[in-house]
Protein backbone atom coordinates (compact mmCIF):
# COMPACT_ATOMS: atom_id res chain seq x y z
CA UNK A 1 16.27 -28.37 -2.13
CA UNK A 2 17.36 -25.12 -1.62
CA UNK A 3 14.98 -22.34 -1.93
CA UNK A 4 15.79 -18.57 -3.26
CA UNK A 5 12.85 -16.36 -2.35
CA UNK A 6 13.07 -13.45 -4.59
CA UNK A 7 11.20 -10.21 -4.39
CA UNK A 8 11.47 -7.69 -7.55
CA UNK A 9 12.31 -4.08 -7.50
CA UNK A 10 9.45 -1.40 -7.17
CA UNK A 11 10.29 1.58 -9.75
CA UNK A 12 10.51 5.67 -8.21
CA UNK A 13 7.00 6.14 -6.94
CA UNK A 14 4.45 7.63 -4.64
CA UNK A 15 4.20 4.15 -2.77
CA UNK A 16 8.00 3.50 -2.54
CA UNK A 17 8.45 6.57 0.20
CA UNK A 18 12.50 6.03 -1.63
CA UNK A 19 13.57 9.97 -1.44
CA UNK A 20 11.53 10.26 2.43
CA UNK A 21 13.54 6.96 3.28
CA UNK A 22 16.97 8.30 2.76
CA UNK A 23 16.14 10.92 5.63
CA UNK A 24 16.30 7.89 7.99
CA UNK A 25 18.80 5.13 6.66
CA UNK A 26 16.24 2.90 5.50
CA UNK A 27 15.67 1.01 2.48
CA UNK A 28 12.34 0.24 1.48
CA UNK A 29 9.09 1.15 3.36
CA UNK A 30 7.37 -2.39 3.56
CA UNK A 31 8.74 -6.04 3.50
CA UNK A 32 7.20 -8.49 1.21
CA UNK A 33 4.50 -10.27 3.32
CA UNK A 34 3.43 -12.47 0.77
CA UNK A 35 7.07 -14.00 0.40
CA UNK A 36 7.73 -14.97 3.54
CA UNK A 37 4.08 -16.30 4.71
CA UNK A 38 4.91 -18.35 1.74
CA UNK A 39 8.50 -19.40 2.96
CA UNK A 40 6.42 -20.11 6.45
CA UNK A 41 4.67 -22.31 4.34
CA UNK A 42 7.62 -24.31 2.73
CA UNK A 43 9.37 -27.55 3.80
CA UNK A 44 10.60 -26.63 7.03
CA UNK A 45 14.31 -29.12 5.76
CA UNK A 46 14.34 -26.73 3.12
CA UNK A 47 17.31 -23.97 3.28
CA UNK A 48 15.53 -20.77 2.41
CA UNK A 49 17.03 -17.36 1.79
CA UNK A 50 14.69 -14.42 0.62
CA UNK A 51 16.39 -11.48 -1.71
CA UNK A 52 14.43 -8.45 -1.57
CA UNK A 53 15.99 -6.59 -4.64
CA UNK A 54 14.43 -3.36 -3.00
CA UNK A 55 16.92 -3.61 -0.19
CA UNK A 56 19.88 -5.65 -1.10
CA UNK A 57 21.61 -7.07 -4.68
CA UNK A 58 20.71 -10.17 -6.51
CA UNK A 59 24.14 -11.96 -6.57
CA UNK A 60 25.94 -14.64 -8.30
CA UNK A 61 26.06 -16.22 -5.02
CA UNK A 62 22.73 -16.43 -4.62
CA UNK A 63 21.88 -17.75 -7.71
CA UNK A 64 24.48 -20.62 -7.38
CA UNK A 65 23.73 -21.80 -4.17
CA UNK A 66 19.55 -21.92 -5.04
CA UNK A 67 18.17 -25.15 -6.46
CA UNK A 68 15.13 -23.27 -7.32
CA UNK A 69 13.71 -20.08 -7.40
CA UNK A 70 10.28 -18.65 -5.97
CA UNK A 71 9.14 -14.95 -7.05
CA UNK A 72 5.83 -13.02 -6.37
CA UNK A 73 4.96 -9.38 -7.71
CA UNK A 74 2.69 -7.04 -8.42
CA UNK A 75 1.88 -5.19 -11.71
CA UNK A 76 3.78 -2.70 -10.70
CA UNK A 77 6.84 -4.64 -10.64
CA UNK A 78 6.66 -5.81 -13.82
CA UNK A 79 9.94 -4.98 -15.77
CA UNK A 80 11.81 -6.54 -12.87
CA UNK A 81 9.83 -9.52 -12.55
CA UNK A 82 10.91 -10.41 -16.06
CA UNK A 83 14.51 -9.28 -15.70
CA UNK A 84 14.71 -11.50 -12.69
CA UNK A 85 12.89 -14.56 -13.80
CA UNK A 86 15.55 -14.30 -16.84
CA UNK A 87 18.65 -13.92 -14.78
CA UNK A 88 17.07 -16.61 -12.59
CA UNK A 89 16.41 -19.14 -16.32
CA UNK A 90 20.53 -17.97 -17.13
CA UNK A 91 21.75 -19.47 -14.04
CA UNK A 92 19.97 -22.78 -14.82
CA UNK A 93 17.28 -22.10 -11.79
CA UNK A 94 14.25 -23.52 -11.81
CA UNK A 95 11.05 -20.63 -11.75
CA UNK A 96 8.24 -20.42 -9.47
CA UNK A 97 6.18 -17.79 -9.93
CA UNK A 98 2.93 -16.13 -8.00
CA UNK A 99 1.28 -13.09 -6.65
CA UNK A 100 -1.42 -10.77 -8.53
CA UNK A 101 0.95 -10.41 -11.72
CA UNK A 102 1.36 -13.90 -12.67
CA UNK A 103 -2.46 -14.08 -12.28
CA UNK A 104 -3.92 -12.03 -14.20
CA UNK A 105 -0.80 -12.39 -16.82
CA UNK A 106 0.57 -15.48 -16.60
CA UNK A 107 0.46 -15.94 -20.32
CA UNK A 108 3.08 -13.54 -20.75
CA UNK A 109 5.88 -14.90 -18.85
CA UNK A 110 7.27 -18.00 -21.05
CA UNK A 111 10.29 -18.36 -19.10
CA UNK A 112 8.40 -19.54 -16.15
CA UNK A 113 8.28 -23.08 -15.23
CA UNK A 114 5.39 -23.29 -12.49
CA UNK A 115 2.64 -21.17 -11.68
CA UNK A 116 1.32 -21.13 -8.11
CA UNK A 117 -1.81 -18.90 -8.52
CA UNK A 118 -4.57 -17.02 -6.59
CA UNK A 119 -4.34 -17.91 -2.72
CA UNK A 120 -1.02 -20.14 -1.97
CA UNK A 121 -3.00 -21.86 1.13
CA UNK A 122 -4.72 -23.74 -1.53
CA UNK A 123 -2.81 -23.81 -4.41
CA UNK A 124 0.79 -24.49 -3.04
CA UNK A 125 0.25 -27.87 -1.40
CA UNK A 126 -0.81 -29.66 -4.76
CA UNK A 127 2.27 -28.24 -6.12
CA UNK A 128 4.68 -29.44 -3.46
CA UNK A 129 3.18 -32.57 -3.96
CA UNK A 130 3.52 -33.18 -7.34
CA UNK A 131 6.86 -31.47 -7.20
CA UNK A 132 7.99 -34.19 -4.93
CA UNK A 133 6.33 -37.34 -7.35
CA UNK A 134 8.21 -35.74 -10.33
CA UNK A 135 5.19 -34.31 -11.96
CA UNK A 136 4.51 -31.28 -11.00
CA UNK A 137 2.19 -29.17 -13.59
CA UNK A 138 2.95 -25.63 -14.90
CA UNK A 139 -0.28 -23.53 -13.74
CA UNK A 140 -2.21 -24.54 -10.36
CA UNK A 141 -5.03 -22.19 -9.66
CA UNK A 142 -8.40 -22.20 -8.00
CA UNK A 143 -11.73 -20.04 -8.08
CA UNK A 144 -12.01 -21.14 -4.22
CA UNK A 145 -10.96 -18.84 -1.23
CA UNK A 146 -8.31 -20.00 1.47
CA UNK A 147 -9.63 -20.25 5.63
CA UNK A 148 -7.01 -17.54 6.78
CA UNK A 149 -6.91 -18.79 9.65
CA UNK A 150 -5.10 -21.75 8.90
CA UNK A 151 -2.79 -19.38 7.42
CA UNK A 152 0.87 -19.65 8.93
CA UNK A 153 2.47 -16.71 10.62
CA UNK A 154 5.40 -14.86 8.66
CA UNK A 155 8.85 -16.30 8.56
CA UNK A 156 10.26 -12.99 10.14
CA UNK A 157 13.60 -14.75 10.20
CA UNK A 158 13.82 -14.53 6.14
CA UNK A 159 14.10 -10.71 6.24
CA UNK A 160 16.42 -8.21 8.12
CA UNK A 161 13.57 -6.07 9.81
CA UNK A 162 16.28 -2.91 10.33
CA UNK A 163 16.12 -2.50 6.43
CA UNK A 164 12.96 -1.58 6.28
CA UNK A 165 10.74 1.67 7.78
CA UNK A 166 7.49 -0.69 8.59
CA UNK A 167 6.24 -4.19 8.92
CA UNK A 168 3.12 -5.85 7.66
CA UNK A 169 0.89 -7.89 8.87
CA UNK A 170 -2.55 -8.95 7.05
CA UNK A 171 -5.82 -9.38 9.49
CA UNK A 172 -8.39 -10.00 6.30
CA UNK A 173 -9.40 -10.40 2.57
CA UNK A 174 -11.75 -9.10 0.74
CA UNK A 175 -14.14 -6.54 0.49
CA UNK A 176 -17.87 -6.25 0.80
CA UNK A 177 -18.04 -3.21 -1.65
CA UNK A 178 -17.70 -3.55 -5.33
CA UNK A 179 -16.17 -0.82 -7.16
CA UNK A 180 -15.81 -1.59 -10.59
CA UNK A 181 -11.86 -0.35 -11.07
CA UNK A 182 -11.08 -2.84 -8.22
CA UNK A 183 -9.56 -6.07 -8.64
CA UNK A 184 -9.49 -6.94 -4.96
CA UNK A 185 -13.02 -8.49 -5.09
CA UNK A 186 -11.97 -10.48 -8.36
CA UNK A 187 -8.91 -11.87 -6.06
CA UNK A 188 -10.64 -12.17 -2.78
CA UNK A 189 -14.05 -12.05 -3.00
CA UNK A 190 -17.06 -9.75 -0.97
CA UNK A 191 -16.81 -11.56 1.78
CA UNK A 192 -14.15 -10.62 4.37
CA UNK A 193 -12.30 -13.83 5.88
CA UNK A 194 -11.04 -13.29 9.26
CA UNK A 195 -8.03 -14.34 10.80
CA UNK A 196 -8.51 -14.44 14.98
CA UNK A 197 -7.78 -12.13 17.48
CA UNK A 198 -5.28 -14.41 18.84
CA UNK A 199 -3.64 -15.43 15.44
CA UNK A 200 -2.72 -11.26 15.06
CA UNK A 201 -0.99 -10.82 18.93
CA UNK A 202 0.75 -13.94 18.14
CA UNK A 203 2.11 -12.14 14.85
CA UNK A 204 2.51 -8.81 16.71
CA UNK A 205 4.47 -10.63 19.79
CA UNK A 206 6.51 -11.89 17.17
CA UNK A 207 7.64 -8.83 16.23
CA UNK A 208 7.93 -6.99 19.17
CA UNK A 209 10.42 -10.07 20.48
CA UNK A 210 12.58 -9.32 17.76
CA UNK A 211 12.73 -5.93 18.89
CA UNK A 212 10.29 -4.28 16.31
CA UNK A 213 8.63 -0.58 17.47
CA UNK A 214 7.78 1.27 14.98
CA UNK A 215 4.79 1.55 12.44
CA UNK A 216 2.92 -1.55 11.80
CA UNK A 217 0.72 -1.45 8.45
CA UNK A 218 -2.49 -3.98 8.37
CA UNK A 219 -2.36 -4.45 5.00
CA UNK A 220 -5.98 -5.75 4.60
CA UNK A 221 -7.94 -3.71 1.54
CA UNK A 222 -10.68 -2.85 3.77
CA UNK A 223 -10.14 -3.35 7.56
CA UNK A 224 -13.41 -2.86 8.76
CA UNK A 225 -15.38 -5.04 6.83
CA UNK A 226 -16.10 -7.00 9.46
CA UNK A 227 -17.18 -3.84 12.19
CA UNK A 228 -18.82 -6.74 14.33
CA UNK A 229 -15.68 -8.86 14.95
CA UNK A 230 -13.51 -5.56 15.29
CA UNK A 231 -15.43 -4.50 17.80
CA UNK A 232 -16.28 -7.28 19.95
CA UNK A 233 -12.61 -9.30 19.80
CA UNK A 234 -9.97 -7.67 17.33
CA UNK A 235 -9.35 -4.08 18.63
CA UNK A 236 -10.29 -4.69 22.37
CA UNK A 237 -7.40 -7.54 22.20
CA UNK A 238 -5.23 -4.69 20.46
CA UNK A 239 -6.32 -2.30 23.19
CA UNK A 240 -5.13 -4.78 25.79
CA UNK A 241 -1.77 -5.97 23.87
CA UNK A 242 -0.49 -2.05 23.67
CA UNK A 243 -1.08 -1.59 27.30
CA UNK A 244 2.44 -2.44 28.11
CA UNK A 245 3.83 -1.57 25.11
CA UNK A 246 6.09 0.72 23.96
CA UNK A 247 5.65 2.18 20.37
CA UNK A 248 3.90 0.05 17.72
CA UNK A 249 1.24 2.19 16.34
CA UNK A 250 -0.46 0.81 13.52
CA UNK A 251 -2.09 2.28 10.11
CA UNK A 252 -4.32 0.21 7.47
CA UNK A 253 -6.86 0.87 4.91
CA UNK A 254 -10.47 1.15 5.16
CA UNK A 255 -13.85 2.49 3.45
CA UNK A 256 -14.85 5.98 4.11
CA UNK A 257 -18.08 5.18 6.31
CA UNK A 258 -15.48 4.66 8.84
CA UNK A 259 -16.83 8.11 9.82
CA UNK A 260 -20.18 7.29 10.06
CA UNK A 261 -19.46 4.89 12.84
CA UNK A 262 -18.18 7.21 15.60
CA UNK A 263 -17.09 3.92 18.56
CA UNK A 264 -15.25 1.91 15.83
CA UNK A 265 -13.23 5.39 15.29
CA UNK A 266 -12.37 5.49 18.96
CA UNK A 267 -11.74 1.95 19.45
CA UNK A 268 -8.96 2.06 16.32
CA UNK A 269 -7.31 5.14 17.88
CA UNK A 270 -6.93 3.48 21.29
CA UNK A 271 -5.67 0.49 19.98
CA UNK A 272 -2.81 2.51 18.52
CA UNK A 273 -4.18 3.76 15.17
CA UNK A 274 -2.98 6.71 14.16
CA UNK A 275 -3.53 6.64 9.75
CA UNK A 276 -5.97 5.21 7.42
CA UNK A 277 -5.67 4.97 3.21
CA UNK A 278 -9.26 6.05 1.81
CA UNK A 279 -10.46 5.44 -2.07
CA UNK A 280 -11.80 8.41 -1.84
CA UNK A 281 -11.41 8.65 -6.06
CA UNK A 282 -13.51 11.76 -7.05
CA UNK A 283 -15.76 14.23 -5.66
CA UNK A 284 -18.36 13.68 -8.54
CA UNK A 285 -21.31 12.20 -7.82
CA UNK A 286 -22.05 10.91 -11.22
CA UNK A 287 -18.66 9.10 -11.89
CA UNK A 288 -19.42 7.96 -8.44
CA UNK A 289 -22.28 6.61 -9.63
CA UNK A 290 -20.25 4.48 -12.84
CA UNK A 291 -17.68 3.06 -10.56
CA UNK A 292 -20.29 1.71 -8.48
CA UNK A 293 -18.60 3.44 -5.10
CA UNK A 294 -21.93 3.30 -3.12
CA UNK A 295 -20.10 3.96 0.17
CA UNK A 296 -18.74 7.30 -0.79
CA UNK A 297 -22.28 8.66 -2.62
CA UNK A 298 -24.66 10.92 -1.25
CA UNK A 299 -22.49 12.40 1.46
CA UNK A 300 -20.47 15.39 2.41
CA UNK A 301 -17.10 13.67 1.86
CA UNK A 302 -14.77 16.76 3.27
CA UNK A 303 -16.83 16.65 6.72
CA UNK A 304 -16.27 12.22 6.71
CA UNK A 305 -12.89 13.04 6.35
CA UNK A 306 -12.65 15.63 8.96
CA UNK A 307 -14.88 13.35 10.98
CA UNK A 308 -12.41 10.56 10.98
CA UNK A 309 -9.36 13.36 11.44
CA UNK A 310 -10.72 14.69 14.11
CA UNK A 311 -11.11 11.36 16.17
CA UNK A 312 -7.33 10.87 15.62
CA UNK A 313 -6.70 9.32 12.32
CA UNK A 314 -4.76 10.74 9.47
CA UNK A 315 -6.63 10.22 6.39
CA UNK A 316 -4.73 9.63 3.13
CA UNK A 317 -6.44 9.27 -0.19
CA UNK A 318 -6.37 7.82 -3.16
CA UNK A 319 -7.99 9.96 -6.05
CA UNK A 320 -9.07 8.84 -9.49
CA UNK A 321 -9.36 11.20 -13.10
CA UNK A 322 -10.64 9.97 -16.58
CA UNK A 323 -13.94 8.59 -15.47
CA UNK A 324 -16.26 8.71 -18.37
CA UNK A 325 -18.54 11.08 -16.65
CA UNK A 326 -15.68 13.45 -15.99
CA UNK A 327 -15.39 16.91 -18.03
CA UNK A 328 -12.60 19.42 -18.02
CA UNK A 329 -13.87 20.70 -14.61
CA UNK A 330 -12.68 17.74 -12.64
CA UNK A 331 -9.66 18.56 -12.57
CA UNK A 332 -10.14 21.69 -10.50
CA UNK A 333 -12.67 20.03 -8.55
CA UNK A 334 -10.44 17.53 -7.08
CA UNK A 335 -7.88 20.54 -6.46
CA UNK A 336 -10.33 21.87 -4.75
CA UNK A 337 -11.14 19.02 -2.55
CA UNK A 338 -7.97 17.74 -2.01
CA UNK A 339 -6.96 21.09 -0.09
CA UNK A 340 -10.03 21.74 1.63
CA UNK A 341 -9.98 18.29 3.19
CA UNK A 342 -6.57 18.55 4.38
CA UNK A 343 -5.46 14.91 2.61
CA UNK A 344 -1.70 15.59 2.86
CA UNK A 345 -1.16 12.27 1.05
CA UNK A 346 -3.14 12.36 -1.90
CA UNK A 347 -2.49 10.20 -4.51
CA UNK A 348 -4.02 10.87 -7.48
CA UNK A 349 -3.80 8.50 -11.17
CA UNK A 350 -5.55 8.16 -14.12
CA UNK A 351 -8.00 5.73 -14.64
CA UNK A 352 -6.50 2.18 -15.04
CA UNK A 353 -8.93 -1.02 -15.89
CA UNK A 354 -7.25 -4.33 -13.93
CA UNK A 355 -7.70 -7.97 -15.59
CA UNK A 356 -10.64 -9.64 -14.00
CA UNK A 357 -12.34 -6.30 -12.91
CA UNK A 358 -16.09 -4.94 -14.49
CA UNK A 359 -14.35 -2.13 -15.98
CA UNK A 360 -11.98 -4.63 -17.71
CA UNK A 361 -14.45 -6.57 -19.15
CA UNK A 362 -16.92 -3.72 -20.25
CA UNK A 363 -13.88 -1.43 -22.00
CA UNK A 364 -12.81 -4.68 -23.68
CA UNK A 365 -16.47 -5.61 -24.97
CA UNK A 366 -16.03 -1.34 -25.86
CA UNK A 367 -12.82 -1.84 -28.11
CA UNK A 368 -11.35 0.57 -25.60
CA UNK A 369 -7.98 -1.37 -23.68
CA UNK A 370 -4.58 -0.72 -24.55
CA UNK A 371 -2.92 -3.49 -22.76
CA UNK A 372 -2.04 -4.13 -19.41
CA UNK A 373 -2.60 -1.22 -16.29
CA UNK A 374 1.58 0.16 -15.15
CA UNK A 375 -0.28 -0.57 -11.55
CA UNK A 376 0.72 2.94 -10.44
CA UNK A 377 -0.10 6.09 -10.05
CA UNK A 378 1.68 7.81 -12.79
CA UNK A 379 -0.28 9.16 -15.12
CA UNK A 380 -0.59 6.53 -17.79
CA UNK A 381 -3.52 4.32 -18.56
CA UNK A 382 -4.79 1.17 -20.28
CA UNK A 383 -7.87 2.96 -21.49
CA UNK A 384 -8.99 5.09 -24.11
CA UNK A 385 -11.18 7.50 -21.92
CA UNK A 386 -13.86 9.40 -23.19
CA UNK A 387 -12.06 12.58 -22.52
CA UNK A 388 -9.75 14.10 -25.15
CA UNK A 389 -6.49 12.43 -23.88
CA UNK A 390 -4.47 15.57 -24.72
CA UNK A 391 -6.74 17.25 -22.19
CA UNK A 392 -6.68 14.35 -19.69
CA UNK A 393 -2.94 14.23 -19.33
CA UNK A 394 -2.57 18.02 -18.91
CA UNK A 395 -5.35 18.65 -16.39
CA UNK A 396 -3.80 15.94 -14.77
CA UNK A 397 -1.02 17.36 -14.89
CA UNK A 398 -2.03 20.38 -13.50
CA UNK A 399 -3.55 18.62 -10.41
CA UNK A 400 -0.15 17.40 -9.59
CA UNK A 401 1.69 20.38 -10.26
CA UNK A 402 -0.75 22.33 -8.13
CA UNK A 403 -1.35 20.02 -4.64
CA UNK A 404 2.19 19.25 -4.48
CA UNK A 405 3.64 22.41 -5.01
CA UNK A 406 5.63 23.67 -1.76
CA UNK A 407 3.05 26.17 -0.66
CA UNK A 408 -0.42 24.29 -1.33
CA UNK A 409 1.11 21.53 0.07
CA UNK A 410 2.71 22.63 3.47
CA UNK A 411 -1.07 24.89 3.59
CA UNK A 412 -2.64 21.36 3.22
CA UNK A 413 0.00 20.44 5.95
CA UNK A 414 -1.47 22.77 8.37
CA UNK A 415 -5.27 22.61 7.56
CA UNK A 416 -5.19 18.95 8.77
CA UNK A 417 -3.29 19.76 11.64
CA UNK A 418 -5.73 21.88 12.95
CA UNK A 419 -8.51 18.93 12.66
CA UNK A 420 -6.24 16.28 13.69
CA UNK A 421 -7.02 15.16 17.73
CA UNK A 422 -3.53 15.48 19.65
CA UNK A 423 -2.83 11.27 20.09
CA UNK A 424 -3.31 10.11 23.38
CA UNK A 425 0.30 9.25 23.76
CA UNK A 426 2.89 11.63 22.81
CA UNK A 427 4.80 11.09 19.45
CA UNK A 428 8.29 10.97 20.90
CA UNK A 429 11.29 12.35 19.30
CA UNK A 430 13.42 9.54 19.23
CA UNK A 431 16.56 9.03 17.83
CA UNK A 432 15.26 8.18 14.21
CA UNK A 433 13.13 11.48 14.60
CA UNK A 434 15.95 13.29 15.32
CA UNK A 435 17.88 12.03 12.55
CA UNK A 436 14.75 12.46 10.54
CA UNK A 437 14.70 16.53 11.85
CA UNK A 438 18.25 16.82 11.91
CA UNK A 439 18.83 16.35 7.75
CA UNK A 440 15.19 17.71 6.85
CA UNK A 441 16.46 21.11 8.41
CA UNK A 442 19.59 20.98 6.28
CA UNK A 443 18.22 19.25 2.97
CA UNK A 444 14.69 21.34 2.84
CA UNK A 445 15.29 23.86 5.19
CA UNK A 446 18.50 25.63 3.96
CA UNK A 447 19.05 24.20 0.47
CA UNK A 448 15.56 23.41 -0.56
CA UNK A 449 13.22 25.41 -2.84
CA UNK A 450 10.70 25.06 0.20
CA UNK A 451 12.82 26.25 3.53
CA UNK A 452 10.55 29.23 3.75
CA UNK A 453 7.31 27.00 4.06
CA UNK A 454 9.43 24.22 5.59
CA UNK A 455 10.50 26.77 8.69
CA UNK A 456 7.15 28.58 8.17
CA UNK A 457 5.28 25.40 9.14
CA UNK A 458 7.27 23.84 12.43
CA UNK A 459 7.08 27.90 14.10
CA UNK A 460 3.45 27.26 13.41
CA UNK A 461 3.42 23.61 14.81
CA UNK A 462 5.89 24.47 18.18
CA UNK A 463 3.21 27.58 18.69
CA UNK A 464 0.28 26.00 17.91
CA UNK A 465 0.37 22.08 18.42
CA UNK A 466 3.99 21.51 19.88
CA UNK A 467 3.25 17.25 20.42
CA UNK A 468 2.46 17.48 16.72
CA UNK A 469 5.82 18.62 15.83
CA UNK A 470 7.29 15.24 14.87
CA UNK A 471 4.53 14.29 12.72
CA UNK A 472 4.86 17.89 10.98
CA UNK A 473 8.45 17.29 10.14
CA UNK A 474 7.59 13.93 8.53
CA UNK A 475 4.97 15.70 6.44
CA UNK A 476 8.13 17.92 5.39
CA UNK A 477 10.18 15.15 4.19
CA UNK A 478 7.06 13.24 2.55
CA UNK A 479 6.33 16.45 0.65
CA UNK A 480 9.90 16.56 -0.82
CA UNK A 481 9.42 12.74 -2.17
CA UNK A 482 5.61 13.49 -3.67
CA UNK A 483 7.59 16.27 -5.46
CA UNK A 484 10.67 13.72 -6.52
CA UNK A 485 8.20 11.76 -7.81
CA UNK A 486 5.37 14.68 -9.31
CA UNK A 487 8.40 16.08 -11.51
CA UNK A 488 9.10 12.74 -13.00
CA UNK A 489 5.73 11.74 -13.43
CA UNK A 490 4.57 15.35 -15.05
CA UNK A 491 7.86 15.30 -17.16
């Protein structure tokens, strides 16, 4: 049987990096992990081919040679899931369909013929084999949790690595907090599972024998849920691995009590850390309080930021408006944070309420949902806040127009580099740097609204922190896709 893996297109936003990409011949920032674990999971007599529409076409070709067709997506990447699985139904294709859309919608996609739901390790194998008997079911799903570390590695082979601008690999699931917005716990539980030290520098040789050295993102929601394993076998093993490495440096996601823990910080940045994603969500403490974010509470969150800046990390954060508690001041409030912590990646949305979450189920019991969540952060919402929602969209609104503006943002720019700890090894200015410099000086620096703040910033950078100067002019060209994306969202 041959197989078409098929991942649909992301839309223009903060998470598709598609203006910054352009700067260095590359077509989409991450390649779909969940894809081709599953094509590692497949018949191995199968013929597979993967289509990630984010980097290449969907062809006629492909559609004729596949027997049947396997797609996964997110919420986000709704309107091309369905365009797809269509296109897929016109050619006469058989649909498979799974990821954290078909989950939590399933329902909604009539044109599929098999849902494999929830965690694959589980609920693909009782598909295959009814599949092979002739009697295969239309929804498998479980309320159980897969052992990840029976988990395959990637089929690296599926995708053209030189397409993308970083790889993925996935260390654990779940979460041991739970915020009430967050659908992560609903899909993976509290408890973190683990896969070993030695299953992730058998994925990371992987990719360095196929010639991969650059960024490496670890896509787990929260990597340090498990501190004690990190500490005692994961990063030491990482430390060891990069030794004779060149390159490689990784980023991930984690809970902001990273700070509190000074020799985890360390350990991450010597293991070739250099970024971390933060919910950092809102600097109120009572909307704190109603999400249920007990991690960020009763702390000075600018100075845990700078904390875990100033041990080498880049911090970028993910910021939340149209919590019930909020009032009109929030929206200057988070201005005001955002700057003074030196987040150069914010990303800010409105409050959105995912199937399966506590804030799902209590706005529905409320009378207050308006469908499904767009998954992004772009100023819509499923919710009827308690704010006036004239008065919602425009202060948030304003917050966009304001932090990504050229010169709050390039200020931002230089506030965290004068926290950020010079890595241990120098950023080098390679040839995709120079590329990267080469068009940012001629694109923002002489035709772009910003060249005075864009020139302004790298004299400050080559007199102040030269071995920065890399990492400043990526800032640059990240700051002229936040705007791409800020004018389409405010318009």
């Amino acid at each position: 049987m041959n197989i078409l893996l098929i991942y649909p297109a992301f839309p223009d936003t903060f998470w598709s990096f598609k203006h910054a990409l352009k700067f260095i011949h590359k077509k989409a920032a991450y390649p779909p992990l969940g894809l081709i674990t599953v094509g590692a999971m497949l018949p191995k007599e199968w013929p597979k081919r993967l289509v990630d529409v984010n980097v290449t076409k969907l062809t006629e070709k492909d559609l004729a040679w596949a027997d049947c067709a396997f797609i996964s997506a997110m919420a986000v990447q709704r309107k091309s899931a369905q365009q797809t699985i269509t296109r897929c139904k016109q050619s006469g294709l058989k649909v498979v369909a799974g990821g954290p859309l078909f989950v939590s919608e399933h329902e909604q996609f009539i044109e599929v013929d098999h849902f494999v739901l929830n965690e694959a390790e589980l609920t693909l194998p009782p598909f295959l084999k009814d599949l092979k008997r002739g009697c295969a079911k239309r929804v498998y799903s479980t309320t159980e949790f897969a052992d990840i570390q029976k988990t395959p590695a990637p089929a690296w082979g599926l995708i053209d690595l030189r397409r993308y601008a970083s790889m993925s690999i996935q260390f654990s699931r779940g979460c041991p907090f739970n915020c009430d917005f967050c659908n992560v716990t609903a899909l993976f539980g509290h408890k973190p599972r683990i896969k070993t030290a030695a299953q992730v520098i058998a994925e990371l040789e992987d990719l360095y024998h196929l010639g991969w050295r650059a960024q490496v993102f670890f896509v787990d929601d929260n990597f340090i849920g498990n501190k004690k394993y990190l500490k005692a076998h994961l990063l030491p093993a990482l430390i060891d691995w990069h030794k004779d490495k060149k390159g490689v440096p990784f980023n991930t996601e984690a809970s902001l009590n990273l700070a509190d823990n000074e020799e985890l910080m360390e350990m991450m940045v010597e293991a070739g850390f250099d970024a971390v994603f933060v919910g950092i969500e809102t600097p109120d403490e009572g909307s704190l309080a109603e999400c249920n974010k007990k991690q960020n509470k009763n702390r000075d969150m600018v100075e845990s930021v700078k904390l875990i800046q100033r041990a080498g990390l880049q911090v970028q954060g993910g910021f939340i408006v149209g919590f019930d508690n909020d009032t009109p001041s929030i929206f200057q409030r988070q201005i005001d944070f955002i700057q003074k912590s030196g987040i150069v990646t914010a990303m800010v949305g409105l409050l959105q309420a995912p199937a399966g979450t506590r804030l799902y189920q209590r706005l529905k019991k409320e009378g207050r949902l308006l469908g499904h969540m767009s998954g992004d952060t772009d100023g819509t919402t499923n919710i009827i806040p308690r704010m006036e929602l004239k008065a919602l969209y425009e202060g948030y609104k304003n917050i966009m127009g304001h932090i990504y503006s050229p010169k709050n943002y390039y200020q931002r720019v230089k506030t965290f580099l004068r926290e950020y700890k010079t890595p241990r090894a120098e950023i080098p200015l390679d040839f995709q740097r120079f590329l990267a410099f080469f068009r940012s000086s001629i694109r923002l620096g002489v035709f772009g609204k910003e060249r005075f703040q864009y020139w302004k910033l790298l004299s400050w950078t080559l007199l102040r922190r030269p071995t920065l100067l890399p990492l400043a002019i990526t800032f640059a060209i990240y700051g002229h896709h936040f705007r791409r994306i800020c004018e389409l969202y405010i318009r």
